[in-house]
Protein backbone atom coordinates (compact mmCIF):
# COMPACT_ATOMS: atom_id res chain seq x y z
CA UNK A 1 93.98 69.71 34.58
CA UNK A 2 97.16 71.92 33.94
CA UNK A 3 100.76 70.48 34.10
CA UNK A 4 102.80 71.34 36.93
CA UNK A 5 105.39 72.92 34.99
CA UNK A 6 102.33 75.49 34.20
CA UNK A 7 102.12 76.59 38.41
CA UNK A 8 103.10 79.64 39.96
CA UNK A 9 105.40 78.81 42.92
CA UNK A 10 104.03 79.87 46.29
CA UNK A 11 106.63 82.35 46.91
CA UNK A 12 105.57 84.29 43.54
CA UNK A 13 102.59 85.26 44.44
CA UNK A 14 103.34 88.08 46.98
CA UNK A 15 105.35 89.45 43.95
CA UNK A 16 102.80 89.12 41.28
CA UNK A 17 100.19 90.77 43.76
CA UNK A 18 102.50 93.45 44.69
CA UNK A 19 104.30 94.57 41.10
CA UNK A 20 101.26 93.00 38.34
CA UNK A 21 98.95 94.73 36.96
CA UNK A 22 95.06 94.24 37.28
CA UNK A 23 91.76 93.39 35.93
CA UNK A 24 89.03 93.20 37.62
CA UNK A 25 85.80 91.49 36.63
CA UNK A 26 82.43 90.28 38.24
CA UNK A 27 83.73 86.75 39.58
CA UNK A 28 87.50 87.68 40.45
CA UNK A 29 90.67 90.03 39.39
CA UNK A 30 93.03 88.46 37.34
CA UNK A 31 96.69 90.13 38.28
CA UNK A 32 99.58 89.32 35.77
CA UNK A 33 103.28 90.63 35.64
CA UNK A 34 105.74 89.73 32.63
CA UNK A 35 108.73 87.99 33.15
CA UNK A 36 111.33 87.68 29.99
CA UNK A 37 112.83 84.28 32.06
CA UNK A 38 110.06 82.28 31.95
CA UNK A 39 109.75 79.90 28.91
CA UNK A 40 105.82 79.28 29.72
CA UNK A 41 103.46 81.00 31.48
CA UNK A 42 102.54 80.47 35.47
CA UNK A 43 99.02 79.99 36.81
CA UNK A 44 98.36 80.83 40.97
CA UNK A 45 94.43 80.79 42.29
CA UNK A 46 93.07 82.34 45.56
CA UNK A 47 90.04 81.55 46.54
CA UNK A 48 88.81 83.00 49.81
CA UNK A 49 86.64 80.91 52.49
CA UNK A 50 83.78 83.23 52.09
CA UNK A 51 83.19 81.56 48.89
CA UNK A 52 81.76 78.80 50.74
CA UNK A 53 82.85 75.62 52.26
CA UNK A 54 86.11 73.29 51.21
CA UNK A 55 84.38 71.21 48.44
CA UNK A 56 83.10 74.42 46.58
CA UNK A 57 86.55 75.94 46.68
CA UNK A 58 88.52 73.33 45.34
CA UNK A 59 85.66 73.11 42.35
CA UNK A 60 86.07 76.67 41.78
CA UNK A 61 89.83 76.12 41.25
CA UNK A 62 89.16 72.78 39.50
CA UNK A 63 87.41 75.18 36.89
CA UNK A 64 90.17 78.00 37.03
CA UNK A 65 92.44 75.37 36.13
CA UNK A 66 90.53 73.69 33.22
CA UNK A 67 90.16 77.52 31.78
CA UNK A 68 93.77 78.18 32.04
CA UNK A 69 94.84 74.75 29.94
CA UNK A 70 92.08 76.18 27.55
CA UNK A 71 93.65 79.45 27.69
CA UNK A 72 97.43 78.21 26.64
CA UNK A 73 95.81 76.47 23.89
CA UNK A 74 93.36 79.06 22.59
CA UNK A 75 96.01 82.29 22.76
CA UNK A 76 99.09 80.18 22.48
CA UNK A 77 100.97 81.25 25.36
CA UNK A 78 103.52 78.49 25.40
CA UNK A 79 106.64 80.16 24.84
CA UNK A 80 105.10 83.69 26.65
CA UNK A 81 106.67 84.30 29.89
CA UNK A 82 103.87 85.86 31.98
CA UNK A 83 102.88 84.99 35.69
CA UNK A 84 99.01 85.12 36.22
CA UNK A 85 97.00 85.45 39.65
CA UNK A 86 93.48 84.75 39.87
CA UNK A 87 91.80 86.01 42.92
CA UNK A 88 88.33 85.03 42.89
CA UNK A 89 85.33 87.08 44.77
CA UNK A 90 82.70 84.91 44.40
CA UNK A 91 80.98 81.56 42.30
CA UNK A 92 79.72 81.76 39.40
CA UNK A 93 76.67 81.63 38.27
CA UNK A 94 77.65 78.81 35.69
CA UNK A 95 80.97 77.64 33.92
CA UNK A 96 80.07 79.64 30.66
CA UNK A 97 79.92 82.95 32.11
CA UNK A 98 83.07 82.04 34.34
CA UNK A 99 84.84 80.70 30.95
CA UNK A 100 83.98 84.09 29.00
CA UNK A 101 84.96 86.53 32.18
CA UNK A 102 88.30 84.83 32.86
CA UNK A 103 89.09 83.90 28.76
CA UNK A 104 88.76 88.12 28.09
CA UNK A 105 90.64 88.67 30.85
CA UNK A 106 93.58 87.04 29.88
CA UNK A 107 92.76 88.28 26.34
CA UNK A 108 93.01 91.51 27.52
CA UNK A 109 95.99 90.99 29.72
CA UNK A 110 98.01 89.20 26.64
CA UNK A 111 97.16 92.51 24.30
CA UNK A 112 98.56 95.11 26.96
């Protein structure tokens, strides 16, 4: 689970699709925008209904969430002040090949 302090507000996430930049990958697109005011980063998810019903949603997010904690560990993005997105086109085949898509992504995202 991630700590609240680690959430992107719901009024950021216009501005983080509209100015970020993108990646896209098999599963989802992974927007992020830098922000020199932020003292940690900020996590958002959108998962659309054509992923399937309510219950599969929330685990998809349940997973994006797990891989984000992972993902502040792993690249130590504590004191980085980046807002992430996470718009996700379908489910993945399993939680490895979701982990390794969405871990590169922000890899690649941290690097630019």
């Amino acid at each position: 689970m991630i700590p609240k302090r680690y959430r992107l507000p719901a009024q950021d996430f216009k501005r983080v699709y509209r100015d970020g930049k993108r990646i896209k990958g098999k599963f989802g697109m992974l927007i992020w925008s830098e922000d020199n005011s932020l003292s940690s980063p900020l996590f958002g998810f959108v998962v659309n209904k054509k992923i399937g019903n309510s219950v599969k949603r929330h685990r998809l997010v349940r997973m994006l969430r797990s891989l984000s904690a992972d993902a502040i560990k792993e690249f130590q993005l504590d004191g980085v002040g980046i807002r992430f997105e996470y718009i996700a086109f379908c489910f993945p085949d399993s939680f490895s090949s979701l982990k390794s898509e969405f871990l590169s992504q922000i890899k690649r995202a941290c690097l630019k």
